[in-house]
N, C-alpha and C. Protein backbone atom coordinates (compact mmCIF):
# COMPACT_ATOMS: atom_id res chain seq x y z
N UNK A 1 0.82 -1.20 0.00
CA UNK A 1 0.00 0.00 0.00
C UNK A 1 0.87 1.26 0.00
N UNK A 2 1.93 1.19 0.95
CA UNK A 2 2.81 2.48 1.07
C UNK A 2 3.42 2.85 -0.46
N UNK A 3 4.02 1.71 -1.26
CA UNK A 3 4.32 1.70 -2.22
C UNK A 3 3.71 2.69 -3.29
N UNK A 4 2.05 1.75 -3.78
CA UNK A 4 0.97 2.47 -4.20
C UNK A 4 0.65 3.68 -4.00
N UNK A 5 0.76 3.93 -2.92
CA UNK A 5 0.26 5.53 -2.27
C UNK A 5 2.15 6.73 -3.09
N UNK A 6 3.59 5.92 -2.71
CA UNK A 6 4.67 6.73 -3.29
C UNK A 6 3.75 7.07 -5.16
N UNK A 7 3.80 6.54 -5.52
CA UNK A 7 3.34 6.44 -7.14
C UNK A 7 2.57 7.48 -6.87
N UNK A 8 1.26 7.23 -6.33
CA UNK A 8 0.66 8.33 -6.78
C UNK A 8 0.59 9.84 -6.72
N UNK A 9 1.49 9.41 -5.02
CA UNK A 9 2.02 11.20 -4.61
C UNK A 9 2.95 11.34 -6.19
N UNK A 10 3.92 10.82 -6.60
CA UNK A 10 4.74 11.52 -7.45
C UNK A 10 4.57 11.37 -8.86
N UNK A 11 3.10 10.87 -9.40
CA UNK A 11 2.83 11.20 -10.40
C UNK A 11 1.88 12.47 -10.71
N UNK A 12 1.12 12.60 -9.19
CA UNK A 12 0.49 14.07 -9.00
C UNK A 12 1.90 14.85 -9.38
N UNK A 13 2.66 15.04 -8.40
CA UNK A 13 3.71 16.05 -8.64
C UNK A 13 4.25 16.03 -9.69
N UNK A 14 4.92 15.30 -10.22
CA UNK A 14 5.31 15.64 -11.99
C UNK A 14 3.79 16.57 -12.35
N UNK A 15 2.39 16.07 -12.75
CA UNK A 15 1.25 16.53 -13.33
C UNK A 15 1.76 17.84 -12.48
N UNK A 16 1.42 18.17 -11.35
CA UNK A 16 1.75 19.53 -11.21
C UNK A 16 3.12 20.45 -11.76
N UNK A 17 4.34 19.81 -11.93
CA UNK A 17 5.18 20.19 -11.94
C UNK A 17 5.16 21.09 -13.94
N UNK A 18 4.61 19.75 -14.66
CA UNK A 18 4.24 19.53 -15.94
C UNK A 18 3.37 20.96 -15.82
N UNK A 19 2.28 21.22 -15.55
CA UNK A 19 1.34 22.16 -15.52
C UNK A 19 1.80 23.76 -15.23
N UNK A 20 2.79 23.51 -13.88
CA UNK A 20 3.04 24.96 -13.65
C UNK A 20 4.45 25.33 -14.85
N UNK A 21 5.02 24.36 -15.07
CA UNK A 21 6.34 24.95 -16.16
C UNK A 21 5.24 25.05 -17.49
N UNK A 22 3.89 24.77 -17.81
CA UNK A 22 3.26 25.17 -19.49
C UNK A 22 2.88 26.63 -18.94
N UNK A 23 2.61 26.72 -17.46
CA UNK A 23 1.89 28.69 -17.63
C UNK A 23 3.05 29.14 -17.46
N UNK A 24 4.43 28.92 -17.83
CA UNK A 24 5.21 30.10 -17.85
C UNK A 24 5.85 29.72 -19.25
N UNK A 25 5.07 29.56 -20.12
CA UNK A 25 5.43 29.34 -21.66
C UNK A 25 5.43 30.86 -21.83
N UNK A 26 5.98 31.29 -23.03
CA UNK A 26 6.15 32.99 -23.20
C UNK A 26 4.42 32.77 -24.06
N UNK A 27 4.30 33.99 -24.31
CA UNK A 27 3.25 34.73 -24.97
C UNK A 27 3.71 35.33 -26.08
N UNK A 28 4.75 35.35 -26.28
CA UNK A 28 5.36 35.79 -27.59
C UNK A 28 5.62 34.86 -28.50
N UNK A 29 4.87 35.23 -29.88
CA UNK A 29 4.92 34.64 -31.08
C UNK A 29 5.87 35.36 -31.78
N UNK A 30 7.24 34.60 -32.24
CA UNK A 30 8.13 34.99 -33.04
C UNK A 30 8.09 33.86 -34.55
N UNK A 31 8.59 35.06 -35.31
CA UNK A 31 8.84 34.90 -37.31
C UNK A 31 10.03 35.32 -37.32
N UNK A 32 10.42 33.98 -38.06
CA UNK A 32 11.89 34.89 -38.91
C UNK A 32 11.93 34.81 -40.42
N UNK A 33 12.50 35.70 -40.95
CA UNK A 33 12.55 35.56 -42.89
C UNK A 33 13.50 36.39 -42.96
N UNK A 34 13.80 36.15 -44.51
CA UNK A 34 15.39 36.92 -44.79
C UNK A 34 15.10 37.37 -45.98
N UNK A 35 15.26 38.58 -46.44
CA UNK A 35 15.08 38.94 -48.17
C UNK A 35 16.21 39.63 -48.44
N UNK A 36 16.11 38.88 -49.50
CA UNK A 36 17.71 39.34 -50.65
C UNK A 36 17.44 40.40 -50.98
N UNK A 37 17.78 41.19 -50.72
CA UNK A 37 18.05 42.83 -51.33
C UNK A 37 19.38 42.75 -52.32
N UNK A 38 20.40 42.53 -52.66
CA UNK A 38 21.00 42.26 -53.63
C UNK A 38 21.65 41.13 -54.15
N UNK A 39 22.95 40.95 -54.43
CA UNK A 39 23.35 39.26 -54.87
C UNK A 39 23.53 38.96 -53.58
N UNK A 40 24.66 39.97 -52.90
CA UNK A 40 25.29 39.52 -51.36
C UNK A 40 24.88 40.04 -50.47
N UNK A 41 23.27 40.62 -49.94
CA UNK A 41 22.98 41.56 -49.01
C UNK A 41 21.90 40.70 -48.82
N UNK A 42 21.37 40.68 -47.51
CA UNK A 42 20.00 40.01 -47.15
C UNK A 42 19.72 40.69 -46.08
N UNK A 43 18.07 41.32 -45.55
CA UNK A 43 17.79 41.86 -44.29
C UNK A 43 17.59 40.59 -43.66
N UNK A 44 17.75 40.33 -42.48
CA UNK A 44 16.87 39.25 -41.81
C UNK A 44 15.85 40.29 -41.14
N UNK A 45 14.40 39.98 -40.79
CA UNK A 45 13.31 40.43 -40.11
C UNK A 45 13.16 39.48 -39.38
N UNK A 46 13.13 39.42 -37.83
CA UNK A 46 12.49 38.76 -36.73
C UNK A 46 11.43 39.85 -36.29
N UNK A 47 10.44 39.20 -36.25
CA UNK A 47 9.01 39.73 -35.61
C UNK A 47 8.55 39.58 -34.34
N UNK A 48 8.41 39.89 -33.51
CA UNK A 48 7.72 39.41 -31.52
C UNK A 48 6.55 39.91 -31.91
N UNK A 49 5.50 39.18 -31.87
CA UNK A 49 3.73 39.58 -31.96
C UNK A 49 3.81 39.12 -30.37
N UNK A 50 3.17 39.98 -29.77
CA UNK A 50 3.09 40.33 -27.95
C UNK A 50 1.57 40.45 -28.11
N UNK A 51 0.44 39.68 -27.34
CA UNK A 51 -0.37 39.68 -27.25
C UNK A 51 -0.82 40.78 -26.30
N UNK A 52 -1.89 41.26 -25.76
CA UNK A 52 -2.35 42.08 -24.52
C UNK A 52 -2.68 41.22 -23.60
N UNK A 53 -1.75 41.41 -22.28
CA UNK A 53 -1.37 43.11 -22.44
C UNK A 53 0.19 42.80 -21.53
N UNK A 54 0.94 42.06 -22.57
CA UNK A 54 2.08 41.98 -22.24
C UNK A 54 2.83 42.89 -23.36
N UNK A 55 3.61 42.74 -22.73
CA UNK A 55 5.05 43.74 -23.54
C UNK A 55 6.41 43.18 -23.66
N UNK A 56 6.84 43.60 -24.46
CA UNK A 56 8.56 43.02 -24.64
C UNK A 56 9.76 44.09 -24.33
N UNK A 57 10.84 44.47 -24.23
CA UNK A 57 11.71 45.74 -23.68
C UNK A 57 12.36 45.19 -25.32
N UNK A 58 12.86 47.12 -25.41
CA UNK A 58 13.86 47.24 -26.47
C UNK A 58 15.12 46.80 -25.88
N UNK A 59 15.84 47.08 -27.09
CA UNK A 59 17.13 46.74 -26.94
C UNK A 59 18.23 47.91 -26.18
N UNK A 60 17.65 48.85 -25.82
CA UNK A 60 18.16 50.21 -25.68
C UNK A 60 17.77 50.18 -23.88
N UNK A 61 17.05 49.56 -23.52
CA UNK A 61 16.23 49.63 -22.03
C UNK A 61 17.33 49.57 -21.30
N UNK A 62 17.45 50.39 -20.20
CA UNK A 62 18.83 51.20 -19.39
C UNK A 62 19.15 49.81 -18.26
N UNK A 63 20.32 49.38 -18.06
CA UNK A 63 20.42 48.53 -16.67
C UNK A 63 19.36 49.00 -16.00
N UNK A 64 19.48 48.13 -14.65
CA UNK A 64 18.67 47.84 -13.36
C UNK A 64 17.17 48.08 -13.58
N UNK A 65 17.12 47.75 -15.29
CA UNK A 65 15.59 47.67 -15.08
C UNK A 65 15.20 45.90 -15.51
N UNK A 66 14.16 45.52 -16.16
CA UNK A 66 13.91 44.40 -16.85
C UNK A 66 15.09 44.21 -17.92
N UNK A 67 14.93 42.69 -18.14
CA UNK A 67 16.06 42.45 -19.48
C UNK A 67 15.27 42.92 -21.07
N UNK A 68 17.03 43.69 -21.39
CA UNK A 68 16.31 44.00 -22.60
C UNK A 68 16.29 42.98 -23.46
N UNK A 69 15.80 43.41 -25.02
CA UNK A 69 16.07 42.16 -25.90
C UNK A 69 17.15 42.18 -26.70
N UNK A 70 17.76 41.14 -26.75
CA UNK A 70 19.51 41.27 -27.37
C UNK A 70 19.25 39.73 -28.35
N UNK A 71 20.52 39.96 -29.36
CA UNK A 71 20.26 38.89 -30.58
C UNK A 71 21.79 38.28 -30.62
N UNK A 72 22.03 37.18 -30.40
CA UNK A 72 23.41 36.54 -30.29
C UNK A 72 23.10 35.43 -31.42
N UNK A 73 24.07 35.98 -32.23
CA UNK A 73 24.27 35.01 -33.92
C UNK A 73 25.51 34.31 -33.89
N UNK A 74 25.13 32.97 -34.12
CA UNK A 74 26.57 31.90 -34.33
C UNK A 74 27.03 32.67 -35.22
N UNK A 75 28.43 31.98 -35.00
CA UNK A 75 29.63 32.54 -36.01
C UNK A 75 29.43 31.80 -37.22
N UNK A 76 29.19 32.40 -38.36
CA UNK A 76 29.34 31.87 -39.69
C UNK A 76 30.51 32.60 -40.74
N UNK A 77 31.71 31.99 -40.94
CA UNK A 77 32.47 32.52 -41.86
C UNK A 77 32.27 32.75 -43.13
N UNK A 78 30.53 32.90 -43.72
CA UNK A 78 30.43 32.78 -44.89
C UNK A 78 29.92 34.81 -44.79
N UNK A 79 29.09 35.24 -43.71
CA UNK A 79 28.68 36.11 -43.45
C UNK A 79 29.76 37.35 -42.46
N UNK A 80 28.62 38.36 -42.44
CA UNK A 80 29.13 39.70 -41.60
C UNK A 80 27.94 40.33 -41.06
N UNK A 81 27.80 40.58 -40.05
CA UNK A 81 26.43 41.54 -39.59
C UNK A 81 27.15 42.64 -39.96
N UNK A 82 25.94 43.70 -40.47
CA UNK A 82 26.34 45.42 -40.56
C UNK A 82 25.48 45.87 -39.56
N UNK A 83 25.95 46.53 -38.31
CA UNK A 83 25.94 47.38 -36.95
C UNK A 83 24.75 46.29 -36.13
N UNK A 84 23.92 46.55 -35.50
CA UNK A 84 22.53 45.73 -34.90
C UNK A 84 21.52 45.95 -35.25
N UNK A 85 20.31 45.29 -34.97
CA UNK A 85 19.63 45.02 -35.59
C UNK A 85 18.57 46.19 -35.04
N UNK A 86 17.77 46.59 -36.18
CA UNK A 86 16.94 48.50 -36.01
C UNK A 86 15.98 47.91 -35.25
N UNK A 87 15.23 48.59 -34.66
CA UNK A 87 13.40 48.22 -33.90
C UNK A 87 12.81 48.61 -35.00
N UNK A 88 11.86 48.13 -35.39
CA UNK A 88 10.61 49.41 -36.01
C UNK A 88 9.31 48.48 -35.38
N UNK A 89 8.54 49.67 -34.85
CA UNK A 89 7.25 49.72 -34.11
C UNK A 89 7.10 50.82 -33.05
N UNK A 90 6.24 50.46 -32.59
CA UNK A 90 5.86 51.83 -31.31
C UNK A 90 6.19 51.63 -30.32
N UNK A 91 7.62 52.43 -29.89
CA UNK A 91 7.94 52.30 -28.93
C UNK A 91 7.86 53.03 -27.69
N UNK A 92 7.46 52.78 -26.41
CA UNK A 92 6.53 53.40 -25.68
C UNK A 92 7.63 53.97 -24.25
N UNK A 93 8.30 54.86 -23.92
CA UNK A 93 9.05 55.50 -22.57
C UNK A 93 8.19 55.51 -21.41
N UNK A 94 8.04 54.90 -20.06
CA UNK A 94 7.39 55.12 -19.60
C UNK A 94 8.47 55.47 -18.51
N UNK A 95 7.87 55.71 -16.93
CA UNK A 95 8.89 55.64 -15.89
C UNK A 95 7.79 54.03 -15.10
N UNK A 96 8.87 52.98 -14.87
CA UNK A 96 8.37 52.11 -14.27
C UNK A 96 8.77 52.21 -12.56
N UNK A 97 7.51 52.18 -11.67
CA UNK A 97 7.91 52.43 -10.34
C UNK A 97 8.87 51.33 -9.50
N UNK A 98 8.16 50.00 -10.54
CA UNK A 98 8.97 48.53 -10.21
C UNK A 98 10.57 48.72 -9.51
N UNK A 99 10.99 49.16 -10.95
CA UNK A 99 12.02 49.11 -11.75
C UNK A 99 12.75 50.40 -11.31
N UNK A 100 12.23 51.82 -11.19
CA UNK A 100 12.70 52.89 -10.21
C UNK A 100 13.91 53.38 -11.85
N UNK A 101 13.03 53.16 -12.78
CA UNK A 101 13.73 53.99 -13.82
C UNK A 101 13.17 54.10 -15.05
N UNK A 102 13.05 54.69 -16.12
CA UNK A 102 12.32 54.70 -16.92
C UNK A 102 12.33 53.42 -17.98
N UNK A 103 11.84 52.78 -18.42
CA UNK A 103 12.28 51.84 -19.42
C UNK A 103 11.60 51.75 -20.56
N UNK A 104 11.79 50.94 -21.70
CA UNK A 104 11.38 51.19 -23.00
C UNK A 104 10.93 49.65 -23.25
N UNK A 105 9.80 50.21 -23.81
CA UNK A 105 8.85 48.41 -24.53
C UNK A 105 8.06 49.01 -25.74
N UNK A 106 7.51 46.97 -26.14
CA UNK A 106 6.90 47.49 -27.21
C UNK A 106 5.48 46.66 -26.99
N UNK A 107 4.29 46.87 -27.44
CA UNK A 107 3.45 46.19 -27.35
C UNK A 107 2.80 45.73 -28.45
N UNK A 108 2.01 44.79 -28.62
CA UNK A 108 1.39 44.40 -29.73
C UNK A 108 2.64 43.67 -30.92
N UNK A 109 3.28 44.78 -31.58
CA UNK A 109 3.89 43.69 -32.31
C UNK A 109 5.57 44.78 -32.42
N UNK A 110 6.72 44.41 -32.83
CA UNK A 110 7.61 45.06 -32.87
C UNK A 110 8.66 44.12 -33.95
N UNK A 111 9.26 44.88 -34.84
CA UNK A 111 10.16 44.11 -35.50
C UNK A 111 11.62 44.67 -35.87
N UNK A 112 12.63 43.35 -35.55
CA UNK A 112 13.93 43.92 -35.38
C UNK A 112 14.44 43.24 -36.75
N UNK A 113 15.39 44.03 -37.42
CA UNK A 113 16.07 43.79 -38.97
C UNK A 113 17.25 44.32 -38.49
N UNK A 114 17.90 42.90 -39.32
CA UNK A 114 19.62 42.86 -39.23
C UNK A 114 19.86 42.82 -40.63
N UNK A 115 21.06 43.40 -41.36
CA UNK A 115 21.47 43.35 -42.39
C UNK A 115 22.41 42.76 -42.17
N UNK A 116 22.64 41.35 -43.23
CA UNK A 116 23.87 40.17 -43.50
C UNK A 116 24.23 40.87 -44.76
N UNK A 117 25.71 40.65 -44.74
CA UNK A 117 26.36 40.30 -45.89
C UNK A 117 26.89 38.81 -46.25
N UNK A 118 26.94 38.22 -47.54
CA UNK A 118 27.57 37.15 -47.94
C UNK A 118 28.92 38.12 -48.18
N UNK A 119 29.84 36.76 -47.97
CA UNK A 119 31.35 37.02 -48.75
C UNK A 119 31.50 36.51 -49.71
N UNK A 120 30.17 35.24 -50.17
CA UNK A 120 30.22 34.92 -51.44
C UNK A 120 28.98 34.55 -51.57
N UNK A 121 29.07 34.43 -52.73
CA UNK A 121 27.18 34.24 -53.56
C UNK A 121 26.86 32.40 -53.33
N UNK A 122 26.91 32.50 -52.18
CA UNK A 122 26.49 30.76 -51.86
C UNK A 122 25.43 30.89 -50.40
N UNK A 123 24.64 29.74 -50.60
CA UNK A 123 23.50 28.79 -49.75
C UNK A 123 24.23 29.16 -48.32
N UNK A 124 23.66 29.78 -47.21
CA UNK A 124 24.08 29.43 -46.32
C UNK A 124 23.38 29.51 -44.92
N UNK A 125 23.16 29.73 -43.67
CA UNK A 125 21.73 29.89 -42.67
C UNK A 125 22.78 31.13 -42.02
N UNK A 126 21.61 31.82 -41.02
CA UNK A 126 22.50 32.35 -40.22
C UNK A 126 21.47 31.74 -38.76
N UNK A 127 22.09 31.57 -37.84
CA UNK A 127 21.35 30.66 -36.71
C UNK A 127 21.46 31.75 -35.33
N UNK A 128 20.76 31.66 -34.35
CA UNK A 128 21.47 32.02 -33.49
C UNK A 128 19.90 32.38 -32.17
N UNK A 129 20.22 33.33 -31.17
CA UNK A 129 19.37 33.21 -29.87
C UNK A 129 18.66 34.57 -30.03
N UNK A 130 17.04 35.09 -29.43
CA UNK A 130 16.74 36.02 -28.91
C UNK A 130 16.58 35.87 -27.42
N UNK A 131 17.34 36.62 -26.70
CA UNK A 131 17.45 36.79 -25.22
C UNK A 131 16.00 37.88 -24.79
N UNK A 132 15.18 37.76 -24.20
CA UNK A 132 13.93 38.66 -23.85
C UNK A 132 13.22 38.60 -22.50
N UNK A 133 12.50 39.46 -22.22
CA UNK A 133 11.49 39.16 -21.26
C UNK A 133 10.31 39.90 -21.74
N UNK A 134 9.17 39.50 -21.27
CA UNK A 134 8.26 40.06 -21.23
C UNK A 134 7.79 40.47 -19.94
N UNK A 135 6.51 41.47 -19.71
CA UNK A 135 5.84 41.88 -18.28
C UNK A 135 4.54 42.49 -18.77
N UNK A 136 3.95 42.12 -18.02
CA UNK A 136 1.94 43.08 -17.87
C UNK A 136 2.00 44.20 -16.41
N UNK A 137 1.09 44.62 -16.52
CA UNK A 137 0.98 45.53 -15.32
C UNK A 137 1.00 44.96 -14.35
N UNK A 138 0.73 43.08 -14.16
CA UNK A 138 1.04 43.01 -12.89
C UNK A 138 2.24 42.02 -12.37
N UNK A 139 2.68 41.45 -13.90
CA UNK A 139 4.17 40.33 -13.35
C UNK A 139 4.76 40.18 -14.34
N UNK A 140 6.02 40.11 -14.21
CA UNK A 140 6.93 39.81 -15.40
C UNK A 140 7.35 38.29 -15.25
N UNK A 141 7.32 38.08 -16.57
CA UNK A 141 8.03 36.76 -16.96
C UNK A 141 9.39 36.15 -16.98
N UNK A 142 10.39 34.95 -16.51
CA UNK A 142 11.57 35.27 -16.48
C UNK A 142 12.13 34.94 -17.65
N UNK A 143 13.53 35.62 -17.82
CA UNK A 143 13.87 36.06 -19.40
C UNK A 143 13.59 34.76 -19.64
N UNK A 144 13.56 34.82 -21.15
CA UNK A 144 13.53 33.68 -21.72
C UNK A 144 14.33 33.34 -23.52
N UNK A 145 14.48 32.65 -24.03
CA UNK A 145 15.25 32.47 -25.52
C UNK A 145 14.52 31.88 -26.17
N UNK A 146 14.57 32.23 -27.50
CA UNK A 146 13.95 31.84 -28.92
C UNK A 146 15.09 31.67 -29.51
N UNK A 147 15.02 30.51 -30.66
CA UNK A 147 16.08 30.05 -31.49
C UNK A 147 15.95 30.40 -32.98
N UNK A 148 16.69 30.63 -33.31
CA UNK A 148 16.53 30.67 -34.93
C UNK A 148 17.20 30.51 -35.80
N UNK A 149 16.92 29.69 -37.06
CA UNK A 149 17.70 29.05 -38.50
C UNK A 149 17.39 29.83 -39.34
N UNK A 150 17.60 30.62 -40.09
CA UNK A 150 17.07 31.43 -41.25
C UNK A 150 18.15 30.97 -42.52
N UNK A 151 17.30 30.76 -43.19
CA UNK A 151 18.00 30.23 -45.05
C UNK A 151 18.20 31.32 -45.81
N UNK A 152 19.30 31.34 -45.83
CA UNK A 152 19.80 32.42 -46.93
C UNK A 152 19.95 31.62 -48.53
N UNK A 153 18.84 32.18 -49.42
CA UNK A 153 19.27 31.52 -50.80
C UNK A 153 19.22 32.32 -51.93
């Protein structure tokens, strides 16, 4: 019986354990695509669609507040990033009282573009991490990473 009874305490707990790690899945839906702008130039576009009424931080958001969002690309010797990657969307300054400094987010949807160069006119991916967090008015999420393969052809 004692036996029977271990099992079931610790298949509850996994089920719980299972349950509370799916509600801290992010809320952010990320896209990636790459368009050739010339033979050897490609933008990559990564997209964060942020549902309401969470938010994501720029890349610009000052220490000692939330993590901002930063883009770490494997090394590929076929490529070159030119400077980092731009925001475009609405980006919102607020002063957060949390946080005891002003910080910068985006809501709804925000998209960051990196410009690759090839060193030569060949097939190649560029791979690599988005580092982020999100927060609502009443809790933030802990950072979290998205992966990405993008085909350069």
């Amino acid at each position: 019986m004692y036996l029977f009874m271990k099992k079931i305490f610790f298949g509850i707990l996994i089920t719980f354990i299972a349950c509370n790690a799916k509600t801290q899945s992010t809320p952010v839906k990320w896209d990636f695509a790459a368009v050739k702008k010339t033979e050897k130039v490609y933008e990559l576009t990564i997209t964060a669609t942020v549902p309401k009424p969470w938010h994501i931080y720029s890349q610009t958001t000052p220490d000692g507040g939330p993590v901002p969002t930063s883009f770490s690309f494997k090394k590929n010797p076929l490529i070159t990033l030119t400077g980092t990657p731009k925001e475009i969307g609405k980006l919102k300054t607020v002063h957060d009282e949390n946080f005891g400094i002003d910080v910068k987010y985006y809501s709804n949807e925000v998209e960051f573009v990196q410009t690759i160069n090839l060193k030569a006119s060949v097939k190649t991916n560029v791979s690599g991490t988005v580092d982020y967090m999100v927060c609502n008015d009443e809790k933030c999420l802990p950072p979290m990473k998205a992966s990405f393969d993008i085909k350069l052809q």
